[in-house]
C-alpha atoms as a PDB file:
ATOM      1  CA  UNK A   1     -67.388 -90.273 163.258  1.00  0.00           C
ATOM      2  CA  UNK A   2     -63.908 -90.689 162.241  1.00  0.00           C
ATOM      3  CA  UNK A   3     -63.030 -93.714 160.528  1.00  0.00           C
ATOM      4  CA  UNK A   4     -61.131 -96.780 162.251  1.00  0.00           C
ATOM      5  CA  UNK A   5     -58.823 -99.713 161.091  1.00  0.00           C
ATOM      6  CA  UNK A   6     -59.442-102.761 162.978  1.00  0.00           C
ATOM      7  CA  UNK A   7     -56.194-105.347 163.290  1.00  0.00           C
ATOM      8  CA  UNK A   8     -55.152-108.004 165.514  1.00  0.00           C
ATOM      9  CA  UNK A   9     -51.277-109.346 166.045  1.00  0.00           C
ATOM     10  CA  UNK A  10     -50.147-112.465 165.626  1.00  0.00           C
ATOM     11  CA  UNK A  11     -50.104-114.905 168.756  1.00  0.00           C
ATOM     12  CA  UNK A  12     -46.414-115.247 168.459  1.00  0.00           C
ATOM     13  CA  UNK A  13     -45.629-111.982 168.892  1.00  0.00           C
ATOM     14  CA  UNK A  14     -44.098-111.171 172.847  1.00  0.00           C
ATOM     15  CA  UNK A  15     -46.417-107.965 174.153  1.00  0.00           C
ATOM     16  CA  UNK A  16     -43.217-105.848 174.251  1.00  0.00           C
ATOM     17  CA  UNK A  17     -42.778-105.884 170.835  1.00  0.00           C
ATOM     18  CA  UNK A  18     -46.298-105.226 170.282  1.00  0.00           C
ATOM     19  CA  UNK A  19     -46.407-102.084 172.652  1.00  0.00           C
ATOM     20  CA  UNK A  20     -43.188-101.029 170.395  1.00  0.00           C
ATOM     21  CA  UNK A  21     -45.340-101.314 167.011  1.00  0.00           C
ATOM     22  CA  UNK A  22     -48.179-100.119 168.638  1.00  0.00           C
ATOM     23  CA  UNK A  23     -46.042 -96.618 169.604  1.00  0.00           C
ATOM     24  CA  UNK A  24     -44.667 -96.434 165.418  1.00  0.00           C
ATOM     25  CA  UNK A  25     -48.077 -97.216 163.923  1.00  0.00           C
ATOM     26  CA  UNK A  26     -49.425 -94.353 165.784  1.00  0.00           C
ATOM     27  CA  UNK A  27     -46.704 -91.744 164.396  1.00  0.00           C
ATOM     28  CA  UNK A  28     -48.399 -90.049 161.409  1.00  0.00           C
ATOM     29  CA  UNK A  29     -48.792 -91.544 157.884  1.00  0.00           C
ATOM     30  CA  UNK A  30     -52.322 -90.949 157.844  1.00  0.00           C
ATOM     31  CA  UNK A  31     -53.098 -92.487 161.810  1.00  0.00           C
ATOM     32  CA  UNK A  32     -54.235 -89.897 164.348  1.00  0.00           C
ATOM     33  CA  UNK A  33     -54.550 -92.895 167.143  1.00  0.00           C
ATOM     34  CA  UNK A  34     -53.459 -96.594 168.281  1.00  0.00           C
ATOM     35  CA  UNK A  35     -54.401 -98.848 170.880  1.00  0.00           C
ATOM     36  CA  UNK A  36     -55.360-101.785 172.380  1.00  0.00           C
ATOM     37  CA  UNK A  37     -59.224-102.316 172.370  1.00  0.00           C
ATOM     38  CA  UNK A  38     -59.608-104.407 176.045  1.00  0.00           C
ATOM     39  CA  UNK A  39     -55.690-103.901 177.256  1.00  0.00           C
ATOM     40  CA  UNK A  40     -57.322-105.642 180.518  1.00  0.00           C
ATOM     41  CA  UNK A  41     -58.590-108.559 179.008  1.00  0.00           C
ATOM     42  CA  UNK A  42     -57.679-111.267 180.702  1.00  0.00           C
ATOM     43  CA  UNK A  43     -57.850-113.524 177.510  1.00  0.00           C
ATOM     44  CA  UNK A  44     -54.673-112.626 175.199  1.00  0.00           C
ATOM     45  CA  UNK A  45     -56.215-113.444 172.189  1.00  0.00           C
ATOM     46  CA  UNK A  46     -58.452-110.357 172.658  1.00  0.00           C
ATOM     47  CA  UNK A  47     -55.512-108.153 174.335  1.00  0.00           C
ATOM     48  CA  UNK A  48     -53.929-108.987 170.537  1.00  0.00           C
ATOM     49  CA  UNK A  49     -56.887-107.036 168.982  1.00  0.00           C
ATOM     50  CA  UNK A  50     -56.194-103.235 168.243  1.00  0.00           C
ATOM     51  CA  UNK A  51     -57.570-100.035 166.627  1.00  0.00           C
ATOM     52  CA  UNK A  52     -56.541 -97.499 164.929  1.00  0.00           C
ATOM     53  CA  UNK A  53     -58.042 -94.291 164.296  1.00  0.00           C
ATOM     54  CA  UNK A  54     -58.109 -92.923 160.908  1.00  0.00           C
ATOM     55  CA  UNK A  55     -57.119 -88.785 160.685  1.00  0.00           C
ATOM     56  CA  UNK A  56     -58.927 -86.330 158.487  1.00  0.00           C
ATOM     57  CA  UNK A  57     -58.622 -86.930 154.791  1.00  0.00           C
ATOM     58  CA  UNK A  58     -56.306 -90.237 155.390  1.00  0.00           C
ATOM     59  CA  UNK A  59     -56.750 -92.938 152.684  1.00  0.00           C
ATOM     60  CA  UNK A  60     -58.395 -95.772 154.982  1.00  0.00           C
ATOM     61  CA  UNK A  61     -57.539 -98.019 152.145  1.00  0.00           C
ATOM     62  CA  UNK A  62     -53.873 -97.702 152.351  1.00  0.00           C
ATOM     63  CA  UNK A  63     -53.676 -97.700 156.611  1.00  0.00           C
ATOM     64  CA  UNK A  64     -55.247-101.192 156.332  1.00  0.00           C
ATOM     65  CA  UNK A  65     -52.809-102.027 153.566  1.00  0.00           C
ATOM     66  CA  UNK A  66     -49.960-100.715 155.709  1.00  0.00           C
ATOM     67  CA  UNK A  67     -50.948-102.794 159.029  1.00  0.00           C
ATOM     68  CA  UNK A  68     -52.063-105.706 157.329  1.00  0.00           C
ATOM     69  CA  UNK A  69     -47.894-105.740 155.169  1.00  0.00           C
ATOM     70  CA  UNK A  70     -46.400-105.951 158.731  1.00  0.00           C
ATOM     71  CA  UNK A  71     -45.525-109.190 159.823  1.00  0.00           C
ATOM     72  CA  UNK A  72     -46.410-109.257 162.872  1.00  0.00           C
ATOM     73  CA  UNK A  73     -49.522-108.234 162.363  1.00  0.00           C
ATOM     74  CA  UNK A  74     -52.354-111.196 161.841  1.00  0.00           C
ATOM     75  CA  UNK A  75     -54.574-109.057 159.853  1.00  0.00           C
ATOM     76  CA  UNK A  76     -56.293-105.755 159.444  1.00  0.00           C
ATOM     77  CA  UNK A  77     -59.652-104.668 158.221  1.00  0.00           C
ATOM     78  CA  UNK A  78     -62.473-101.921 158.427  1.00  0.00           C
ATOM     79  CA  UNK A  79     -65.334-102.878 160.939  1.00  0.00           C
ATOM     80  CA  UNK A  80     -68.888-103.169 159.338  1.00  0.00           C
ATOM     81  CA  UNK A  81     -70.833-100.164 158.236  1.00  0.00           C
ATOM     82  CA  UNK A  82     -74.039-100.297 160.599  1.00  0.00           C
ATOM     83  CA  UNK A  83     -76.682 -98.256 160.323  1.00  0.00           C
ATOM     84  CA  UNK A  84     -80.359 -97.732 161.496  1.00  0.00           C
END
């Protein structure tokens, strides 16, 4: 399983301008793929929430570093570790 960055944008931020950071976050440095997770959602604090997908040998640390120094962006983190 490859590892993923969880982050969310800020409320202020219009969705065009989030589609636009959305399409540079997911060009390289480490990020193999962006998106919205529910882009349907009819509640836009959860069309605010986003993934990104870690590549081979990236340095997760840094990638939530990165997202979480933009200012638009609320905050970023790594989801849980579950396990059975």
């Amino acid at each position: 399983m490859r590892p993923v960055v969880l982050f969310q944008f800020r409320a202020d931020v219009p969705s065009g301008r989030q589609e636009i950071l959305l399409a540079r976050i997911g060009v390289g440095d480490g990020i193999a793929a962006v998106g919205r997770l529910e882009p349907d959602s009819g509640c836009p604090e959860v069309r605010r929430m986003c993934y990104a997908y870690a590549g081979a040998g990236a340095d997760v640390s840094a990638i939530v570093e990165r997202l979480s120094a933009l200012p638009e962006v609320e905050g970023a983190s790594l989801p849980a570790q579950r396990g059975i």
